[in-house]
Protein backbone atom coordinates (compact mmCIF):
# COMPACT_ATOMS: atom_id res chain seq x y z
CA UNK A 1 0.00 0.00 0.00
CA UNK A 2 1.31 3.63 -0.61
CA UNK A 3 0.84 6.69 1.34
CA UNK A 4 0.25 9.94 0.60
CA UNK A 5 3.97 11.87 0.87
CA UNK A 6 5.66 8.41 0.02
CA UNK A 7 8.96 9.42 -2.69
CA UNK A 8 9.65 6.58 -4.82
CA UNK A 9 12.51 5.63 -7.39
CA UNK A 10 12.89 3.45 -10.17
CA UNK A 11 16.31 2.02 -10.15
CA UNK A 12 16.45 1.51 -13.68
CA UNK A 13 15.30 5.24 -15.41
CA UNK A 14 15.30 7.29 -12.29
CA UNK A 15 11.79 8.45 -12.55
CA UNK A 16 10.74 9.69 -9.12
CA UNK A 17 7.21 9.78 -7.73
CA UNK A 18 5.43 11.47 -5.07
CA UNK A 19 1.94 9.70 -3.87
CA UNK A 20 -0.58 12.37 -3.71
CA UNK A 21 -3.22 9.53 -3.27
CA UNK A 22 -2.59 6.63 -1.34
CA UNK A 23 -4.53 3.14 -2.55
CA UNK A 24 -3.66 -0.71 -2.62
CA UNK A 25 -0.86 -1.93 -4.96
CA UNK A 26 2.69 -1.29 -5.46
CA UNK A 27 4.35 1.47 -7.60
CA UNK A 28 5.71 -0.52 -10.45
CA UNK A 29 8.04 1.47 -13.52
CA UNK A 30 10.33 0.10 -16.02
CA UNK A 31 8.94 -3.96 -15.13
CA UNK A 32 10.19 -3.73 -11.72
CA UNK A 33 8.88 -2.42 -8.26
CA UNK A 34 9.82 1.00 -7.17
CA UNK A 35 11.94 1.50 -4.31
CA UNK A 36 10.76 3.90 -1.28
CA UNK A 37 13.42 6.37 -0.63
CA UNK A 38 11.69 8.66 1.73
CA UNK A 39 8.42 10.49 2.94
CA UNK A 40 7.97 14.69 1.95
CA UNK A 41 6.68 15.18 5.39
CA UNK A 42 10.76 13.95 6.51
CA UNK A 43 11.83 17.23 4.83
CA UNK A 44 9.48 19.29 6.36
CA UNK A 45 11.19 18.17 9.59
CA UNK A 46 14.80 18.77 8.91
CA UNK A 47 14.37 22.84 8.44
């Protein structure tokens, strides 16, 4: 399941996503599953 804030990569292109709308499934680009690299709201708390 993703969440809304969720940052995802594809290893393979380097698309990046954000998930502005979280549902059931996995985030799937270039035939393999995306990898989570980190949550917008993590950002938010660093300045």
């Amino acid at each position: 399941m993703t969440n809304v804030g969720e940052l995802y990569v594809c290893k393979i292109c380097g698309n990046t996503v954000e998930v502005v709308a979280s549902g059931a499934g996995r985030l799937v680009c270039c035939g393999q599953e995306m990898e989570l690299i980190g949550n917008v709201n993590d950002e938010d708390e660093q300045t």
